[in-house]
C-alpha atoms as a PDB file:
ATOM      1  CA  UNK A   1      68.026 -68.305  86.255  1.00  0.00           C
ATOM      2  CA  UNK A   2      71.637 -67.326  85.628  1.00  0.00           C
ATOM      3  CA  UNK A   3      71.812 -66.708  82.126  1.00  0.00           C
ATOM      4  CA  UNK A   4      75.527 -65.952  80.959  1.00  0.00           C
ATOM      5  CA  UNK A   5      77.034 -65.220  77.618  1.00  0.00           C
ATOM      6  CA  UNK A   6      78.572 -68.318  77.534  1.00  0.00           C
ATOM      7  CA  UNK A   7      75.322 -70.351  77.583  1.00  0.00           C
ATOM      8  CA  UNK A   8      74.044 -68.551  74.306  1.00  0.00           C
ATOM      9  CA  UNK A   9      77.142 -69.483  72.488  1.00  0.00           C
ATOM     10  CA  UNK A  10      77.054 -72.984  73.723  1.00  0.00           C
ATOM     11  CA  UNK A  11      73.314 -73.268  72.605  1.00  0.00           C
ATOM     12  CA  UNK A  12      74.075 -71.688  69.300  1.00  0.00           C
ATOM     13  CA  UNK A  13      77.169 -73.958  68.533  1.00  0.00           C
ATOM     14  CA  UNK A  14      75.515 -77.039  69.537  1.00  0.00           C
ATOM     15  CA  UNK A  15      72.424 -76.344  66.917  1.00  0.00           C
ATOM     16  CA  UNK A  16      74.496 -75.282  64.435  1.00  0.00           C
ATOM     17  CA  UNK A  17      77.444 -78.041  64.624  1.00  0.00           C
ATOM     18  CA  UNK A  18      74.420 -80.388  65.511  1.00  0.00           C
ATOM     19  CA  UNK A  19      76.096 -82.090  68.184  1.00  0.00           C
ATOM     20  CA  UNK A  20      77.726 -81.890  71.311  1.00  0.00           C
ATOM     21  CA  UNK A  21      81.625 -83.176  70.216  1.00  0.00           C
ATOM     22  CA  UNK A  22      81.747 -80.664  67.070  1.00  0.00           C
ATOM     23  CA  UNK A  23      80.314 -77.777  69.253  1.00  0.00           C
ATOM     24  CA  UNK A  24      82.727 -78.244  72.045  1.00  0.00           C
ATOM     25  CA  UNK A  25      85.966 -78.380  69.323  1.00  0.00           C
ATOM     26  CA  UNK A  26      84.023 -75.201  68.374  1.00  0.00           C
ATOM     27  CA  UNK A  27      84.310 -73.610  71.344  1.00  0.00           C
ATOM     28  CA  UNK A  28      87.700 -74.914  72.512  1.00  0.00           C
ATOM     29  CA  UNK A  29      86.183 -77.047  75.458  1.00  0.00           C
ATOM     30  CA  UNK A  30      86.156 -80.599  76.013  1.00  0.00           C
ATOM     31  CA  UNK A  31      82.805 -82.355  75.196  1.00  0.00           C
ATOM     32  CA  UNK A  32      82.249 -83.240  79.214  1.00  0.00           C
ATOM     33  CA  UNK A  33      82.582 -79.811  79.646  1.00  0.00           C
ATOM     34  CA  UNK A  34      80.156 -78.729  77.613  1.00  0.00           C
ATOM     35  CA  UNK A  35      77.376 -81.137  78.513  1.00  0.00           C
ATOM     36  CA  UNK A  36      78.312 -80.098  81.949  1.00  0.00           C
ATOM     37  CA  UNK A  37      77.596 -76.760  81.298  1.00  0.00           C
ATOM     38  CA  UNK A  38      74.229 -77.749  79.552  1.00  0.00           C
ATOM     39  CA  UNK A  39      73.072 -80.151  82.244  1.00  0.00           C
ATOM     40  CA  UNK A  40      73.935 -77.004  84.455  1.00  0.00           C
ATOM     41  CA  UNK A  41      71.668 -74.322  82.998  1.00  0.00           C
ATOM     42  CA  UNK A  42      69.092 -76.893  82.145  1.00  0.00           C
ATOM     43  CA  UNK A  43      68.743 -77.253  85.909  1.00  0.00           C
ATOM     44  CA  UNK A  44      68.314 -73.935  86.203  1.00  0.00           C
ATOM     45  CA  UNK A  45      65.737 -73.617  83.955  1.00  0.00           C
ATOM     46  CA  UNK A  46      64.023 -76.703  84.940  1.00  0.00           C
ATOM     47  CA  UNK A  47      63.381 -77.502  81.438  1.00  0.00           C
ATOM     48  CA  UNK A  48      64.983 -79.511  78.735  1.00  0.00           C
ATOM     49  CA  UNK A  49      67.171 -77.653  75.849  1.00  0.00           C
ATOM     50  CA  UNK A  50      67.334 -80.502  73.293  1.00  0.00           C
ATOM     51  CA  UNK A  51      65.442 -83.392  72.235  1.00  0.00           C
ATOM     52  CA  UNK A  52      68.642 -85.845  72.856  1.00  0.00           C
ATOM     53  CA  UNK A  53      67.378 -88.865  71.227  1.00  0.00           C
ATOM     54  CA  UNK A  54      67.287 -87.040  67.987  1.00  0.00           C
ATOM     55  CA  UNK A  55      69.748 -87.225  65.563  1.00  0.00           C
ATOM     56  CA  UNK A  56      71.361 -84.682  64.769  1.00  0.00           C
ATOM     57  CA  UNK A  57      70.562 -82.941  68.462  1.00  0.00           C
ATOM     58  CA  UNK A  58      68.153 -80.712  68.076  1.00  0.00           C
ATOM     59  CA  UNK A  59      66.820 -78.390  69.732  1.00  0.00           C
ATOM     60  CA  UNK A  60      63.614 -78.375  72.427  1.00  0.00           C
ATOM     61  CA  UNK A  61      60.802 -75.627  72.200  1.00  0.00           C
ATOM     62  CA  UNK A  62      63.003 -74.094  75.107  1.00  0.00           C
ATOM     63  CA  UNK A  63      66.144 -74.159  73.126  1.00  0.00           C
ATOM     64  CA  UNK A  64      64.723 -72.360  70.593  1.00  0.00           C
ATOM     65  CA  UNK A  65      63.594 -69.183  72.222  1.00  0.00           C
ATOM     66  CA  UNK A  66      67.772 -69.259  73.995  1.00  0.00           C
ATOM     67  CA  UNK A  67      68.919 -69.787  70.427  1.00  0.00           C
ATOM     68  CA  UNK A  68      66.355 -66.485  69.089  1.00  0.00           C
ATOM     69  CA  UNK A  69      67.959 -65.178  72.308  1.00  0.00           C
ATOM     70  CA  UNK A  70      71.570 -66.122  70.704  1.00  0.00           C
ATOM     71  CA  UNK A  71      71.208 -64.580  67.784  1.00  0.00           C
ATOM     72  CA  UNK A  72      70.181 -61.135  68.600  1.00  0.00           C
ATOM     73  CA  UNK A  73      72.399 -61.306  71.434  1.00  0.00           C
ATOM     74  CA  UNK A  74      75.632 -62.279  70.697  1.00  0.00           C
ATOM     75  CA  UNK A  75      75.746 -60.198  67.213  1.00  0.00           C
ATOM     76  CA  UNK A  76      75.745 -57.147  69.430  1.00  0.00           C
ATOM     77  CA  UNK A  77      78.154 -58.358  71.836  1.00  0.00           C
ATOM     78  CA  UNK A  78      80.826 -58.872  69.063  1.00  0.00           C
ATOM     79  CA  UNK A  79      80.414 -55.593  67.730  1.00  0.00           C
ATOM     80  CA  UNK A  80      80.756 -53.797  71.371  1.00  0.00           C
ATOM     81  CA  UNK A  81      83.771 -56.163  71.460  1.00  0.00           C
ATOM     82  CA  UNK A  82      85.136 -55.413  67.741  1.00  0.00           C
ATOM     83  CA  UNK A  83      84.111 -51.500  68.564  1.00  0.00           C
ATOM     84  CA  UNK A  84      86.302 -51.608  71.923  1.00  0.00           C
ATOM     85  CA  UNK A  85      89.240 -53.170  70.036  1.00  0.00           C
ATOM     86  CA  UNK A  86      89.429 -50.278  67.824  1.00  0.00           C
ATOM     87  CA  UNK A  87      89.122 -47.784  70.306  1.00  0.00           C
ATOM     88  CA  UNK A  88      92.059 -49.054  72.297  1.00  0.00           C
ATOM     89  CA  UNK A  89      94.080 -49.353  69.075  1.00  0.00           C
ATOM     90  CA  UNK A  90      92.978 -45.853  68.503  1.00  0.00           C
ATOM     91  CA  UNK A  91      91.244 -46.556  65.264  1.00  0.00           C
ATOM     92  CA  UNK A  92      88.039 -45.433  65.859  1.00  0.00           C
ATOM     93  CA  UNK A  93      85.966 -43.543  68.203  1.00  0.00           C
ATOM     94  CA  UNK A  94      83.360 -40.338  68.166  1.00  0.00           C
ATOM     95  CA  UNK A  95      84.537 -36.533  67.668  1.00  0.00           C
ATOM     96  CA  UNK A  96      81.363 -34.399  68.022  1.00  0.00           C
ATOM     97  CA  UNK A  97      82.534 -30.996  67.682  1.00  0.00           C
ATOM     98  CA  UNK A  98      81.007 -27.698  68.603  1.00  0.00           C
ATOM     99  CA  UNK A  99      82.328 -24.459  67.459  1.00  0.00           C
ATOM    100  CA  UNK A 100      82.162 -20.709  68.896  1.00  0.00           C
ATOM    101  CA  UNK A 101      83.047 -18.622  66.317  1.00  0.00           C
ATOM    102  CA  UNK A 102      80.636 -18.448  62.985  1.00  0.00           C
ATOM    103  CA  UNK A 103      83.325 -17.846  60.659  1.00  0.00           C
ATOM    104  CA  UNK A 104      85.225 -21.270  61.339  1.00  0.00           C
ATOM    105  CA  UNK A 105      83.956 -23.155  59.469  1.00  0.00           C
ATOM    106  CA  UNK A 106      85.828 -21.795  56.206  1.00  0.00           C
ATOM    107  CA  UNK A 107      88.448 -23.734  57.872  1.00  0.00           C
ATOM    108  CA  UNK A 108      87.324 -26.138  59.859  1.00  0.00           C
ATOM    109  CA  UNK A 109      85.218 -28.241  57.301  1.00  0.00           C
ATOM    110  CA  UNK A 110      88.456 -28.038  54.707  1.00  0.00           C
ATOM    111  CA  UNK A 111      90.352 -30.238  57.896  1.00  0.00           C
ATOM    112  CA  UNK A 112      87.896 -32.703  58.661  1.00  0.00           C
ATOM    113  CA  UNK A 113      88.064 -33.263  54.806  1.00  0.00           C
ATOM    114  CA  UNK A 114      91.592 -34.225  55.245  1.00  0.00           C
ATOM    115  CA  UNK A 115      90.688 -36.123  58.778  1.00  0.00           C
ATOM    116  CA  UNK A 116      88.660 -38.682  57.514  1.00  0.00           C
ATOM    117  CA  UNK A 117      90.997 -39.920  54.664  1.00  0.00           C
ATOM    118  CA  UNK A 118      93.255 -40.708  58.097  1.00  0.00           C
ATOM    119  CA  UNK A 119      90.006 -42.151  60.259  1.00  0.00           C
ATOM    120  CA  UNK A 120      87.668 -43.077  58.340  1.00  0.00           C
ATOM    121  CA  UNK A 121      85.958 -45.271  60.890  1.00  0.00           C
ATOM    122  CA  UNK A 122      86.036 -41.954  63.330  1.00  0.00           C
ATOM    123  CA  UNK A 123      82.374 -40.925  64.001  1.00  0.00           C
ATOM    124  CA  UNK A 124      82.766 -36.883  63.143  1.00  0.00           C
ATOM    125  CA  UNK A 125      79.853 -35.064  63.690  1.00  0.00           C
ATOM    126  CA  UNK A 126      79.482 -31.005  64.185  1.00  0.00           C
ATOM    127  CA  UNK A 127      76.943 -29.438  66.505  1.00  0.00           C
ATOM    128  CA  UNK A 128      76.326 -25.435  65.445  1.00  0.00           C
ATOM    129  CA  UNK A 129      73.017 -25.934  67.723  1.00  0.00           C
ATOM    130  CA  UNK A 130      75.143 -26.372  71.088  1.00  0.00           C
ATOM    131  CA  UNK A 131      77.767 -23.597  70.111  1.00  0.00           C
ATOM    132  CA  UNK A 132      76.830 -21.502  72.820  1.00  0.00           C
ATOM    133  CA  UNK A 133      76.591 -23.594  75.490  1.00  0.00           C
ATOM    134  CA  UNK A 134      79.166 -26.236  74.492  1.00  0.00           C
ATOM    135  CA  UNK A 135      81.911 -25.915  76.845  1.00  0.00           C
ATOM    136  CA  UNK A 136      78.976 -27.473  79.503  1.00  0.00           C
ATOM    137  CA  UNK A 137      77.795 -29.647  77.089  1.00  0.00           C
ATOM    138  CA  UNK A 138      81.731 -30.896  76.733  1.00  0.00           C
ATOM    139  CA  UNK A 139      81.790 -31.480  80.313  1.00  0.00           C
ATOM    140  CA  UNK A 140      78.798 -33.681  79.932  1.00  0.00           C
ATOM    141  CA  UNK A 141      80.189 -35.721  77.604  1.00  0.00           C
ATOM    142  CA  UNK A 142      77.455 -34.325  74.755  1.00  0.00           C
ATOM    143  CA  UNK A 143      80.674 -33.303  73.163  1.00  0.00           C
ATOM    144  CA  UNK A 144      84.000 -34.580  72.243  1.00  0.00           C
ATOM    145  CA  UNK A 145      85.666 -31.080  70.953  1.00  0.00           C
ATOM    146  CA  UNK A 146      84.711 -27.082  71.158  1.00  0.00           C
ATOM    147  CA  UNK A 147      86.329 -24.781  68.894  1.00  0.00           C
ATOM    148  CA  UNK A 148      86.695 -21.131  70.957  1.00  0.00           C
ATOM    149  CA  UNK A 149      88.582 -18.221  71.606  1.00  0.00           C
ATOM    150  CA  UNK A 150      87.771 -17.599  74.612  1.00  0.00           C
ATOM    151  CA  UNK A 151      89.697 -20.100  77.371  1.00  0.00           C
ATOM    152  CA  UNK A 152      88.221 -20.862  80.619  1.00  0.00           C
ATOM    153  CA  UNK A 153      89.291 -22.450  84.030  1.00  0.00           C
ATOM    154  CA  UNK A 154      86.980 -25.380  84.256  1.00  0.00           C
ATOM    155  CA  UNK A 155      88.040 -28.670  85.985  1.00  0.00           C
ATOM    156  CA  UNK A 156      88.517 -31.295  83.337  1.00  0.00           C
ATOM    157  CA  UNK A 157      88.829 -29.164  80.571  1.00  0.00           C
ATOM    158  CA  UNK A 158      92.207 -28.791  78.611  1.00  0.00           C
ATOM    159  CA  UNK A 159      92.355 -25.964  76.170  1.00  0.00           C
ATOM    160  CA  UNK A 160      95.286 -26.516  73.105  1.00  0.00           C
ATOM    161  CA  UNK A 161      96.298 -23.614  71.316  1.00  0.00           C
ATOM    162  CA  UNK A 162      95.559 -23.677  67.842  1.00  0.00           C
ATOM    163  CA  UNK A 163      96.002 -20.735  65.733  1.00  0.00           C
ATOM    164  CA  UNK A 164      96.406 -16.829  65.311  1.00  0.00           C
ATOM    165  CA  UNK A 165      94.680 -14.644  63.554  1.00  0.00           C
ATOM    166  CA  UNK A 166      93.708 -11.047  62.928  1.00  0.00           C
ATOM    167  CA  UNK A 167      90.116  -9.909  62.375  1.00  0.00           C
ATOM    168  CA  UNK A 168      90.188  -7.127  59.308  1.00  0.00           C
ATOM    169  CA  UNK A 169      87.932  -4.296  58.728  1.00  0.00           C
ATOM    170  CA  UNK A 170      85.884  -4.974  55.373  1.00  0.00           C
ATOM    171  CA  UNK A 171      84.777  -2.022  53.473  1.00  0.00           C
ATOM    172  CA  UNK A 172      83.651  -1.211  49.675  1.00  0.00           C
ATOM    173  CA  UNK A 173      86.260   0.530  47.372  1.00  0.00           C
ATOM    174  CA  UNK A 174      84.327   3.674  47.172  1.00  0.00           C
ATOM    175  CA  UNK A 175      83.727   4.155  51.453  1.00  0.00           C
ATOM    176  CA  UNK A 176      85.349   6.691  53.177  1.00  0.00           C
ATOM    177  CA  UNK A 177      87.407   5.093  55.019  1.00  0.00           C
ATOM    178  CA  UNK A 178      89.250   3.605  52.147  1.00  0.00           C
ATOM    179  CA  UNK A 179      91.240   5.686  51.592  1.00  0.00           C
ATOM    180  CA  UNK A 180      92.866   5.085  55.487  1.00  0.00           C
ATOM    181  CA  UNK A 181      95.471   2.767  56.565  1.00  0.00           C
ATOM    182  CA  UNK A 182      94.079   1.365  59.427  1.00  0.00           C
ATOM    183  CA  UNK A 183      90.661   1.712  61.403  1.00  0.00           C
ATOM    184  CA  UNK A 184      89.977   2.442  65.326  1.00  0.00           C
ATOM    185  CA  UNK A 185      86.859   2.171  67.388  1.00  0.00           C
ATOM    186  CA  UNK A 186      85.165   6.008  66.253  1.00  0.00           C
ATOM    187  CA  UNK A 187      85.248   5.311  62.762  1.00  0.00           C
ATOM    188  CA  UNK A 188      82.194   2.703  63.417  1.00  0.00           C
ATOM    189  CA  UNK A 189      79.709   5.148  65.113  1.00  0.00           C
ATOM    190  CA  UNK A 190      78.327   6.265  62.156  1.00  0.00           C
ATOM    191  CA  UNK A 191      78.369   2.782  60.268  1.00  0.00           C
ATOM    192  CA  UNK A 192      76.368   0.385  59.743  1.00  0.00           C
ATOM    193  CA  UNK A 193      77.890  -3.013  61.426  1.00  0.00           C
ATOM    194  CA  UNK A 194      77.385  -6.301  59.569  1.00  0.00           C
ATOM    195  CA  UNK A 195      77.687  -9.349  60.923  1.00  0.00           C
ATOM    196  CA  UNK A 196      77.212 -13.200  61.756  1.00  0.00           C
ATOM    197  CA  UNK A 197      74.291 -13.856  64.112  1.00  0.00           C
ATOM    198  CA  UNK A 198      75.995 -14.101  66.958  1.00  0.00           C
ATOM    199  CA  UNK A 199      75.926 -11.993  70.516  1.00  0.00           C
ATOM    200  CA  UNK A 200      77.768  -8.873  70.146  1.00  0.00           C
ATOM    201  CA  UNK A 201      79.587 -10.358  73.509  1.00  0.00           C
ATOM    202  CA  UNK A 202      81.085 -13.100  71.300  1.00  0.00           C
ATOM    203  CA  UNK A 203      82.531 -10.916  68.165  1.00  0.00           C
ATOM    204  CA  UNK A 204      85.720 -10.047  67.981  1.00  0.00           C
ATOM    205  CA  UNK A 205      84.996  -6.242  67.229  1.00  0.00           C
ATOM    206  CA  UNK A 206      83.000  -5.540  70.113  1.00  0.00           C
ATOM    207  CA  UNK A 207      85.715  -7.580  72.101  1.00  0.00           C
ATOM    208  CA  UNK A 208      88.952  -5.635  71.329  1.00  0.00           C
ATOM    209  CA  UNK A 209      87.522  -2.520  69.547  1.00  0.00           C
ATOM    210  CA  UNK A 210      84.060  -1.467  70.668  1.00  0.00           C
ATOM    211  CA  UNK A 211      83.305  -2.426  74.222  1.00  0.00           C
ATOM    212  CA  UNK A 212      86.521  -1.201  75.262  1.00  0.00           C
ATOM    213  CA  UNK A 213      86.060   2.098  73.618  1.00  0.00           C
ATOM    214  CA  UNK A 214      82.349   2.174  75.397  1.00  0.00           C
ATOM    215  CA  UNK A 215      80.902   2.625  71.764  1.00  0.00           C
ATOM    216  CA  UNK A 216      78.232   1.029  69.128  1.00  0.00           C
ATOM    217  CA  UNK A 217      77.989   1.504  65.315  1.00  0.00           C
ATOM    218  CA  UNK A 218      75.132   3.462  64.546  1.00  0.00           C
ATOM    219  CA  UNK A 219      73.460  -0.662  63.543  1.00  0.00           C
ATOM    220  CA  UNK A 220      74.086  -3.573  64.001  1.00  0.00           C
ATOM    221  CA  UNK A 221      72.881  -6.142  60.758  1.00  0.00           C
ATOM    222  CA  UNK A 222      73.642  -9.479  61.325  1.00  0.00           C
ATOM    223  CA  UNK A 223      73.901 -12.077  58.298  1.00  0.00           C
ATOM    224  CA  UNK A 224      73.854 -15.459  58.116  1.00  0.00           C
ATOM    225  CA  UNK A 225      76.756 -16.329  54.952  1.00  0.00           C
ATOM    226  CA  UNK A 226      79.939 -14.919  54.515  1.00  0.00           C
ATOM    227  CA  UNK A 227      79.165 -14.563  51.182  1.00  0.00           C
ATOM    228  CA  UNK A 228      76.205 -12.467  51.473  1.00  0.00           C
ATOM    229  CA  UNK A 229      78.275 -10.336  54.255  1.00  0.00           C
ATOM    230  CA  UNK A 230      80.973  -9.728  51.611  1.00  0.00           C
ATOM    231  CA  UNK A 231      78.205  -8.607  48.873  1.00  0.00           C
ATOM    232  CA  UNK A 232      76.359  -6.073  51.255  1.00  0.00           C
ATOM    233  CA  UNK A 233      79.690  -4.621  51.876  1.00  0.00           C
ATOM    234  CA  UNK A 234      80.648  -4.591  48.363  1.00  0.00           C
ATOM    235  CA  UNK A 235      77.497  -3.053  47.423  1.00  0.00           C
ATOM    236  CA  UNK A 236      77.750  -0.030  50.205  1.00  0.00           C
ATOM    237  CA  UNK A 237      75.249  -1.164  52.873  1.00  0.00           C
ATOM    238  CA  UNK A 238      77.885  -1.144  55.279  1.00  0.00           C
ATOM    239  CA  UNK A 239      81.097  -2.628  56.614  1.00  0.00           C
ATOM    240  CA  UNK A 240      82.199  -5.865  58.181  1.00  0.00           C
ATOM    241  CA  UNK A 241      85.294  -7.020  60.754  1.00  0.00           C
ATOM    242  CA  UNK A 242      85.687 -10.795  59.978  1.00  0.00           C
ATOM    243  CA  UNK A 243      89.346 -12.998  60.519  1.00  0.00           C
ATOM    244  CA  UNK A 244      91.708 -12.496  58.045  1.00  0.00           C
ATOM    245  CA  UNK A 245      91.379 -16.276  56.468  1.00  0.00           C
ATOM    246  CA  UNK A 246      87.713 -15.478  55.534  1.00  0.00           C
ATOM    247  CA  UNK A 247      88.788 -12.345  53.585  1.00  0.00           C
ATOM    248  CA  UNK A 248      91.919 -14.541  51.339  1.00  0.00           C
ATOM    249  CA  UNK A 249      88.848 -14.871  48.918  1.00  0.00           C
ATOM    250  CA  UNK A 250      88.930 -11.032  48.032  1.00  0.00           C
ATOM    251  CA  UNK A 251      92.136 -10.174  48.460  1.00  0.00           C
ATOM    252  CA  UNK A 252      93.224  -8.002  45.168  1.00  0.00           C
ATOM    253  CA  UNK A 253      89.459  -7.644  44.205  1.00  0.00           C
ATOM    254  CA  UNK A 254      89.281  -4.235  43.171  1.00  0.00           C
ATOM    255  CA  UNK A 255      85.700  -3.750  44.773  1.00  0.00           C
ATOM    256  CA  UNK A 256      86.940  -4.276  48.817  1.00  0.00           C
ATOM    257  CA  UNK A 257      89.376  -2.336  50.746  1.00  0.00           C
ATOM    258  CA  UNK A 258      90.894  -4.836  53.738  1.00  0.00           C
ATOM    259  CA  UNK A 259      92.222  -2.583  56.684  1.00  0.00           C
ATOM    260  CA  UNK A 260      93.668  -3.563  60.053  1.00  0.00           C
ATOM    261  CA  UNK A 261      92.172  -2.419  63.122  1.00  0.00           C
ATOM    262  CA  UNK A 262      94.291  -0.014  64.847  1.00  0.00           C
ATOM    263  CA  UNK A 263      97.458   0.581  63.455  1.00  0.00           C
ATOM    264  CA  UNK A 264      99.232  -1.769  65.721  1.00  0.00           C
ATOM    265  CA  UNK A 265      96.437  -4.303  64.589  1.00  0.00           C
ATOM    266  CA  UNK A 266      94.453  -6.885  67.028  1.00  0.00           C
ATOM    267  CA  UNK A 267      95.351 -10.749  67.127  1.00  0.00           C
ATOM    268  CA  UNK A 268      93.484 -13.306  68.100  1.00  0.00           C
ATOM    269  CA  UNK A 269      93.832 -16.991  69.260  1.00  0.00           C
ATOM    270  CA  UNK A 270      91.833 -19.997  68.818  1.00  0.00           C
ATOM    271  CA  UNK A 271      91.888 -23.089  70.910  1.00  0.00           C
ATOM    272  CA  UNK A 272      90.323 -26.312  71.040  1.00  0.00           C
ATOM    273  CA  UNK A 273      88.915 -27.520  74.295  1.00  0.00           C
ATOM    274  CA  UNK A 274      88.668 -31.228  75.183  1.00  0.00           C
ATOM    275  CA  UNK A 275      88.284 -33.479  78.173  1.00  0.00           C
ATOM    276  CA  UNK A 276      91.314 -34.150  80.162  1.00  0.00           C
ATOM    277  CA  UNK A 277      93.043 -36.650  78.856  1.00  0.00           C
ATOM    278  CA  UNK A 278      91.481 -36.754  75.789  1.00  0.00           C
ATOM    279  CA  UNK A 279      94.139 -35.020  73.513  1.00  0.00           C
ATOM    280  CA  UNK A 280      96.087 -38.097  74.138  1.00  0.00           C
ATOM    281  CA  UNK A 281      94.001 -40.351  71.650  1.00  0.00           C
ATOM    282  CA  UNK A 282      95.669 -40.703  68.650  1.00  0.00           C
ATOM    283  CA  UNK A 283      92.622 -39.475  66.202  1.00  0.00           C
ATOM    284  CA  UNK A 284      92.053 -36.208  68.564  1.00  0.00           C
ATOM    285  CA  UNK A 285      95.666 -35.339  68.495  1.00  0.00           C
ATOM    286  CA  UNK A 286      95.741 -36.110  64.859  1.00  0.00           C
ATOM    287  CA  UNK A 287      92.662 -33.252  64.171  1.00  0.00           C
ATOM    288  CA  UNK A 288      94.322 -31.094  66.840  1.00  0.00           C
ATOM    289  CA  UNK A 289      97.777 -31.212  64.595  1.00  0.00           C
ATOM    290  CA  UNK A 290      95.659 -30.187  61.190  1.00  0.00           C
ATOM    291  CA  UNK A 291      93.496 -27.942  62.664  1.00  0.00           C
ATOM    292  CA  UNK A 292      96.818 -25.839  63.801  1.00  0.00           C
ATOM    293  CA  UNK A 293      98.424 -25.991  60.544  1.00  0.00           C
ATOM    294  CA  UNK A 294      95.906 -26.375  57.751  1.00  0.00           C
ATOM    295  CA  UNK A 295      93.763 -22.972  58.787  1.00  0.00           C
ATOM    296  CA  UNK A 296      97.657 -21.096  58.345  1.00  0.00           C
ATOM    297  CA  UNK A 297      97.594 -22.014  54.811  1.00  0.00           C
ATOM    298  CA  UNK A 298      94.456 -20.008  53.872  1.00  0.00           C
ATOM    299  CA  UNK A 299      95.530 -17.308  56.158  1.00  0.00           C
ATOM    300  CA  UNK A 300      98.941 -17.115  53.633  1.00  0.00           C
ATOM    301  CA  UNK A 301      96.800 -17.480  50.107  1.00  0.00           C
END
């Protein structure tokens, strides 16, 4: 049996109009039409679909289990339909982000705060677990957007600049190295290193500062929170690089010292890496826009 879309509707108008001229105004068909259609699938199904001598029509043992058929049916339909409308107006859609660098999200949840007063209807959704294997799981289409500083040429991958920034050398008030005016890759050897959980291939000091250099800090202690980071350090159990808008929260505190490293400094960039095509939608573009202007404003505090 062909079963179409078409014949649930008619089924469901007919019962619920209870007869055949009402359903077909219903369904903006003429009435032959519509028992035409009915005699058709009734054929096919070798079985009647109403009891026509009764009054109103009503429905056989057969129509029943189409109409139960109609009305799980068809509500799902509509809302694939009503769900496709909005994604071609560009009102909705799904933005499941991953993100490579720890410390990001001191920014990035502040602009997704902002994004969904503008989308509400947006399915946002962050993924920490796939952050170091996103940019496959992007390709896959697990992902809609991967937050990293560290572009790569993969085919139908677009990487948008977002941001600068400079990662800082943290250190208490009291340390040695206070009292200098900028850091450079020696002066860890005989520190202890704190930072995020993260491979030492994907932080910013080993990156520009350490691996270059060939060196290590004497250890490495990784920590989940900024927060606790920032209170080891305070507290002399060692010394932290993080980017320069995590530190705006203790800039002027009398217990840190925030130094550059080198003295030229290092900069950074971040990007955000999409499908091909996708920066076009208007809610991607939209994040894309605050996510390179709203991180700049904790960078300045």
């Amino acid at each position: 049996m062909h079963l179409e879309l078409k014949h649930l509707r008619a089924v469901q108008a007919i019962h619920e109009a209870g007869g055949l001229a009402r359903a077909a105004d219903r369904l903006n068909l003429t009435q032959s039409a519509l028992s035409h259609q009915i005699k058709g699938l009734e054929a096919q199904a070798g079985v009647d679909l109403f009891v026509r001598r009764a009054k109103p029509l009503r429905l056989s043992v057969a129509g029943e289990r189409l109409l139960r058929l109609a009305e799980r049916v068809l509500p799902e339909v509509a809302a694939v339909e009503e769900e496709f409308l909005g994604l071609e107006a560009g009102r909705d859609g799904r933005l499941h982000i991953a993100i490579e660098c720890h410390a990001c999200f001191d920014w990035l949840l502040p602009v997704l705060e902002l994004f969904r007063h503008s989308w509400p209807d947006v399915d946002v959704d962050i993924r920490p677990g796939l952050s170091f294997a996103a940019l496959p799981a992007l390709q896959r289409e697990e992902l809609d957007l991967v937050v990293s500083s560290d572009p790569d040429d993969l085919p139908g991958i677009v990487f948008t600049p977002l941001f600068d920034y400079d990662p800082v050398f943290v250190a208490a008030r009291g340390h040695p190295l206070a009292r200098r005016d900028s850091v450079v890759a020696e002066d860890f050897v005989n520190e202890t290193l704190i930072t995020y959980p993260v491979d030492p291939a994907r932080l910013d000091v080993f990156i520009c500062l350490l691996d270059p250099a060939g060196l290590r800090p004497r250890e490495v202690r990784q920590v989940e929170l900024t927060a606790v980071i920032l209170m080891l350090v305070a507290s002399g159990r060692g010394v932290a690089v993080l980017p320069d808008w995590v530190v705006r929260s203790i800039r002027g505190n009398p217990d840190y010292v925030v130094l550059p490293l080198t003295e030229a400094g290092v900069t950074r960039r971040l990007y955000a890496a999409t499908r091909a095509g996708d920066e076009a939608k208007p809610y991607v573009g939209h994040l894309l826009r605050l996510a390179s202007s709203e991180p700049q404003k904790l960078q300045r505090v």
